[in-house]
Protein backbone atom coordinates (compact mmCIF):
# COMPACT_ATOMS: atom_id res chain seq x y z
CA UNK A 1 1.98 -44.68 124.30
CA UNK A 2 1.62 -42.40 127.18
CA UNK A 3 -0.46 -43.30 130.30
CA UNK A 4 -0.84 -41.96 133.54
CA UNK A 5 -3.48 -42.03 136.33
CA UNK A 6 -3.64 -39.87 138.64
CA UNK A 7 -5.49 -40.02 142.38
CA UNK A 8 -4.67 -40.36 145.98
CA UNK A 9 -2.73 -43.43 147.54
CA UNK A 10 -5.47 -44.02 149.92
CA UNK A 11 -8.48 -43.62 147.53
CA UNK A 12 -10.56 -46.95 146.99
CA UNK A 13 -11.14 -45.21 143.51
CA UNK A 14 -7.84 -45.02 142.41
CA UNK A 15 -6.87 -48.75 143.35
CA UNK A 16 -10.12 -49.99 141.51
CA UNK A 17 -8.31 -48.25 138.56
CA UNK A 18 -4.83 -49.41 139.30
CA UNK A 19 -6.71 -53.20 139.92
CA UNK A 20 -8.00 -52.76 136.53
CA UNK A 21 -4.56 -51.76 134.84
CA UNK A 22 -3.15 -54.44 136.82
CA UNK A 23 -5.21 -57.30 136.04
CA UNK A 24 -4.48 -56.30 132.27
CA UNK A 25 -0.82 -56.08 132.51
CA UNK A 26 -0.80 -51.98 132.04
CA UNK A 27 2.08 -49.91 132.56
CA UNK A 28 1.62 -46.14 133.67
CA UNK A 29 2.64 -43.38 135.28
CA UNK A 30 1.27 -42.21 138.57
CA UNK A 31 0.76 -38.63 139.78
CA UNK A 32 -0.28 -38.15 143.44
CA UNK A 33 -3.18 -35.87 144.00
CA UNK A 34 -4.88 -35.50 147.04
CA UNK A 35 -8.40 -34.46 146.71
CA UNK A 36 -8.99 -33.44 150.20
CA UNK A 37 -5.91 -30.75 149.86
CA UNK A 38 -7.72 -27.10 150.23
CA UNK A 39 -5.18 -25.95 147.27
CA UNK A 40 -6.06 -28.37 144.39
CA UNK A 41 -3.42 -27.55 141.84
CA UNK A 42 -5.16 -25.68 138.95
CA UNK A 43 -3.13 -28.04 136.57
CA UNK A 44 -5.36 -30.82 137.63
CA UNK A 45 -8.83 -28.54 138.12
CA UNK A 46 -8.38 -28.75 134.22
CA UNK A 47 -8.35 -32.61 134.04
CA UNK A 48 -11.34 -32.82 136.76
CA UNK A 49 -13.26 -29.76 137.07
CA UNK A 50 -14.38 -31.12 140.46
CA UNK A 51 -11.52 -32.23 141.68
CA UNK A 52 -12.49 -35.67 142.28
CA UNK A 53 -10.11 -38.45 142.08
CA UNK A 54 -8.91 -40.95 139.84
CA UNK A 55 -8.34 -39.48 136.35
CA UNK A 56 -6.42 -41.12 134.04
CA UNK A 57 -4.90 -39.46 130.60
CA UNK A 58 -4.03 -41.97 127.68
CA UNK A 59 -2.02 -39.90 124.54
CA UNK A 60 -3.92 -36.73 125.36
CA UNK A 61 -7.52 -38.14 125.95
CA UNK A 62 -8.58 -37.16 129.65
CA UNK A 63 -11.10 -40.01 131.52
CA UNK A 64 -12.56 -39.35 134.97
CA UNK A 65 -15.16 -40.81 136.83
CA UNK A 66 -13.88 -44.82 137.83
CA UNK A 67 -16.24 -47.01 136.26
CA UNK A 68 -15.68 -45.36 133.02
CA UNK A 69 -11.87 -45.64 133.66
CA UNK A 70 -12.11 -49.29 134.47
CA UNK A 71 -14.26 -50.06 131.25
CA UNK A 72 -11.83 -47.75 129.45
CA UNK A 73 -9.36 -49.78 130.07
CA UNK A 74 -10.93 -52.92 129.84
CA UNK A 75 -11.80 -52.13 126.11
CA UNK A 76 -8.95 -50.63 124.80
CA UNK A 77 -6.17 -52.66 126.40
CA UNK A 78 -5.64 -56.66 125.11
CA UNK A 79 -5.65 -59.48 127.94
CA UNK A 80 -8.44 -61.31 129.59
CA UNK A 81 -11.66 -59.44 129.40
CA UNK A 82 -13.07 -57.89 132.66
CA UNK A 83 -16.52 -57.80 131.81
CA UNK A 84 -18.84 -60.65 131.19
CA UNK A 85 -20.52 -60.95 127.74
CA UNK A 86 -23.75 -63.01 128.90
CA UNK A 87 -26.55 -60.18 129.04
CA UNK A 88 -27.62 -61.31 132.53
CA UNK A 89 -23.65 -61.83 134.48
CA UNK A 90 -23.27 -57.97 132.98
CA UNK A 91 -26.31 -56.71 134.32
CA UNK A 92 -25.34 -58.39 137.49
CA UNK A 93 -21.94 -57.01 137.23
CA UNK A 94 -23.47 -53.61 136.68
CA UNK A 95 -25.84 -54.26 139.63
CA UNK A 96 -23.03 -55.30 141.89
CA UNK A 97 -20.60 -51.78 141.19
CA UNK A 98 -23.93 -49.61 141.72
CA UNK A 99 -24.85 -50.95 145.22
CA UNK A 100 -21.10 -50.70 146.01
CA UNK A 101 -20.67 -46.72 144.98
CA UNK A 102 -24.32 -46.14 146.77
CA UNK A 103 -24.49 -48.42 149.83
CA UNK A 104 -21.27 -49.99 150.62
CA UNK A 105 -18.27 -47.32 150.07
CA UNK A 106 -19.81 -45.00 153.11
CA UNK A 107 -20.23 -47.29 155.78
CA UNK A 108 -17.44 -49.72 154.85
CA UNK A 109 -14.55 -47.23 154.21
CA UNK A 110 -15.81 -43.95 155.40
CA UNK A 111 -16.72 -45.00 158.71
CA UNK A 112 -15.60 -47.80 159.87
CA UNK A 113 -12.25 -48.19 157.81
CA UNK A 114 -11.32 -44.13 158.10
CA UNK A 115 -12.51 -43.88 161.77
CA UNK A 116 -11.13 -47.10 162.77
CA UNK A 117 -8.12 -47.93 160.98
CA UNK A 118 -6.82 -44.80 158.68
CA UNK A 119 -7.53 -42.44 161.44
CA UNK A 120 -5.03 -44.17 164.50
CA UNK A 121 -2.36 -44.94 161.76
CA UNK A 122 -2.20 -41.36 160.69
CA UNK A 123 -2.07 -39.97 164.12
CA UNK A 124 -5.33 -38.57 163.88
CA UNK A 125 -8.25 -39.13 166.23
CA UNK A 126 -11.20 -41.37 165.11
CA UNK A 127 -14.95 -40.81 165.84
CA UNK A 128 -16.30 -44.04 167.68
CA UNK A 129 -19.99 -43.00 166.66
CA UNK A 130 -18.91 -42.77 162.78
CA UNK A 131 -17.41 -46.14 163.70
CA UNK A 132 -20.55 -47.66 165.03
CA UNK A 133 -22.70 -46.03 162.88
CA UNK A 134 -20.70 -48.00 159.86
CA UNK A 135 -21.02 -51.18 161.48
CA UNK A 136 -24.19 -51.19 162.14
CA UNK A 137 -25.33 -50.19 158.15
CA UNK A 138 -22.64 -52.52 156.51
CA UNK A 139 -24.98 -55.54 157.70
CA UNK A 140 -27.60 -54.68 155.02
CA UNK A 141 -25.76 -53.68 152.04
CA UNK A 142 -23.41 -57.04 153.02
CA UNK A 143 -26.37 -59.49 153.33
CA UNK A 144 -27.41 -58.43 149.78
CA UNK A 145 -24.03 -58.56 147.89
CA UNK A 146 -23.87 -62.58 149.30
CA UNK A 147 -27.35 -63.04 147.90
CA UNK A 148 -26.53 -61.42 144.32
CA UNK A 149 -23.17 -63.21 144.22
CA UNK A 150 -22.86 -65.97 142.05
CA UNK A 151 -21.45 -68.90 144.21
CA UNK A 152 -18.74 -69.51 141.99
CA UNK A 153 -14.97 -68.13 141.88
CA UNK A 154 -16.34 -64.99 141.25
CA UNK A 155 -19.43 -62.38 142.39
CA UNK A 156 -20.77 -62.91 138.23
CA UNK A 157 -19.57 -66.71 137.69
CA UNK A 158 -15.88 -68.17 136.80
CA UNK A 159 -14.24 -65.10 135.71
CA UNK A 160 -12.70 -62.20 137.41
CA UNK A 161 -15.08 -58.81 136.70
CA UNK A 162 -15.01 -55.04 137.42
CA UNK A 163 -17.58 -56.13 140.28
CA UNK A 164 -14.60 -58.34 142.22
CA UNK A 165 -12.56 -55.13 141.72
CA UNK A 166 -14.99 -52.81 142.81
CA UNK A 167 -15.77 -54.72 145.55
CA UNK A 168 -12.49 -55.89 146.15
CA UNK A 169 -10.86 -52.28 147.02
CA UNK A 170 -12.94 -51.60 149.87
CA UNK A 171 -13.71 -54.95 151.57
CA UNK A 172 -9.52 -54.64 151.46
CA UNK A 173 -10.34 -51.56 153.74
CA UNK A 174 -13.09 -52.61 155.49
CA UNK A 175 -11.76 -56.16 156.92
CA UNK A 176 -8.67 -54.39 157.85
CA UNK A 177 -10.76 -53.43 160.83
CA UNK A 178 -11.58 -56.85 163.42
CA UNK A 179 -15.37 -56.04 163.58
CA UNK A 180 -15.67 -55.77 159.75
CA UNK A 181 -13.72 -59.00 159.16
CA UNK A 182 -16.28 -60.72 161.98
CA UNK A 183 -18.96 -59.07 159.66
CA UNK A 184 -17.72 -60.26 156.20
CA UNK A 185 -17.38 -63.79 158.23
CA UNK A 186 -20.90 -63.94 158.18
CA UNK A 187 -21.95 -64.07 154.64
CA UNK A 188 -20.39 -67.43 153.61
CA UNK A 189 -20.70 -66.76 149.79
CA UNK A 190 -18.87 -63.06 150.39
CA UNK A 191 -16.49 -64.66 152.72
CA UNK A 192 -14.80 -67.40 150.62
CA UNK A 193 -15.00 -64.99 147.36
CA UNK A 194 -12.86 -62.51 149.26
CA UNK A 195 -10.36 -65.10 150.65
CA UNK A 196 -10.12 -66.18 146.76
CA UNK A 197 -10.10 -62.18 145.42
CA UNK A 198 -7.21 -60.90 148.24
CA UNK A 199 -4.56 -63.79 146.81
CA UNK A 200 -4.23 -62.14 143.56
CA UNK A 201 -1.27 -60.32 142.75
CA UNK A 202 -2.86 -57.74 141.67
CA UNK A 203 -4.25 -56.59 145.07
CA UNK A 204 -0.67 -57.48 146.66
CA UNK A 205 0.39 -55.01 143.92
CA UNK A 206 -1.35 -52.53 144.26
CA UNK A 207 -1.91 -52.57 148.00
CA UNK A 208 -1.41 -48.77 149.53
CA UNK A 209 -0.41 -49.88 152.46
CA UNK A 210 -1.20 -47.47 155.71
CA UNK A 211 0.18 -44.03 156.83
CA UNK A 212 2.19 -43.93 159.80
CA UNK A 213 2.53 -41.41 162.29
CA UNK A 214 5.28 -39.29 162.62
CA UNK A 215 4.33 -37.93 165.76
């Protein structure tokens, strides 16, 4: 078998893949591409035509877009199952990655983690508006992940799901900034999932770290 994923270090898209390969005890090759580079190598314009990142490639059959990665692997791979077969915990889980691709990643990582954490690490100046701007949205789209979440060890019930991934790769991000872990703090459900969620090995594994600056 050959697998490889490939995808930026940084990107909260690629480590919801990696979590995913992680959690079921995948092996695979990793290419770095970095989708923000002005000269995308043409090789991987042919995986992605829009140059988006993760994609993964598993004996020849090309997969972008992360949620169908994730599933992807879910399916095909044996180990514990990372989506719920109850109707309603799927819909939920469904629910849960939707509101996190449209509401949360902007704010969260965009704003407040890129402006106030990648940024200063990299050497690069942040934007204190972007920062404030994200702080002051994440409220909202936090309030109504705690309400969804199921109370239990996980955001569907008692078993790890692609929504804890989802999830789980940019509140990683986001509470790496003070005034997002003060937020998080807030939502009592959201808080004690996350404290549960950031002990696995899998996010220890799988943990970019941050860029440093050279300058």
């Amino acid at each position: 078998m050959t697998l490889t994923l490939h995808g930026y270090r940084y990107s909260v898209y690629l480590r919801i893949a990696r979590l995913a390969l992680a959690e079921k005890g995948v092996s695979y090759d990793r290419v770095e591409v970095n989708p923000f580079d002005p000269d995308m190598p043409a090789d991987y314009l042919k995986l992605h035509p829009f140059g988006r990142v993760p994609t993964l490639v598993h004996d020849g059959f090309t997969l972008y877009e992360t949620g169908a990665i994730s599933r992807y692997v879910d399916r095909v791979f044996p180990g514990a199952t990372l989506q719920p077969t109850e109707p309603k915990a799927l819909a939920r889980m469904d629910q849960i990655i939707s509101i996190v691709d449209a509401y949360a990643y902007w704010p969260m990582v965009r704003q407040v983690f890129s402006h106030a954490v990648f940024r200063p690490h990299a050497g690069r100046p942040g934007d204190a508006a972007e920062v404030q701007a994200g702080l002051a949205a994440a409220p909202r789209v936090l309030a109504a992940l705690d309400a969804l979440a199921a109370g239990d060890a996980f955001l569907t019930g008692p078993r790890l799901s692609l929504a804890d991934l989802h999830l789980g790769a940019m509140v990683a991000y986001f509470t790496l900034a003070p005034e997002g872990l003060v937020l998080l703090r807030r939502h009592p459900k959201l808080a004690d999932w996350w404290a549960r969620l950031a002990e696995r090995p899998s996010m220890s594994i799988t943990d970019p770290g941050l860029p440093v600056s050279t300058t």
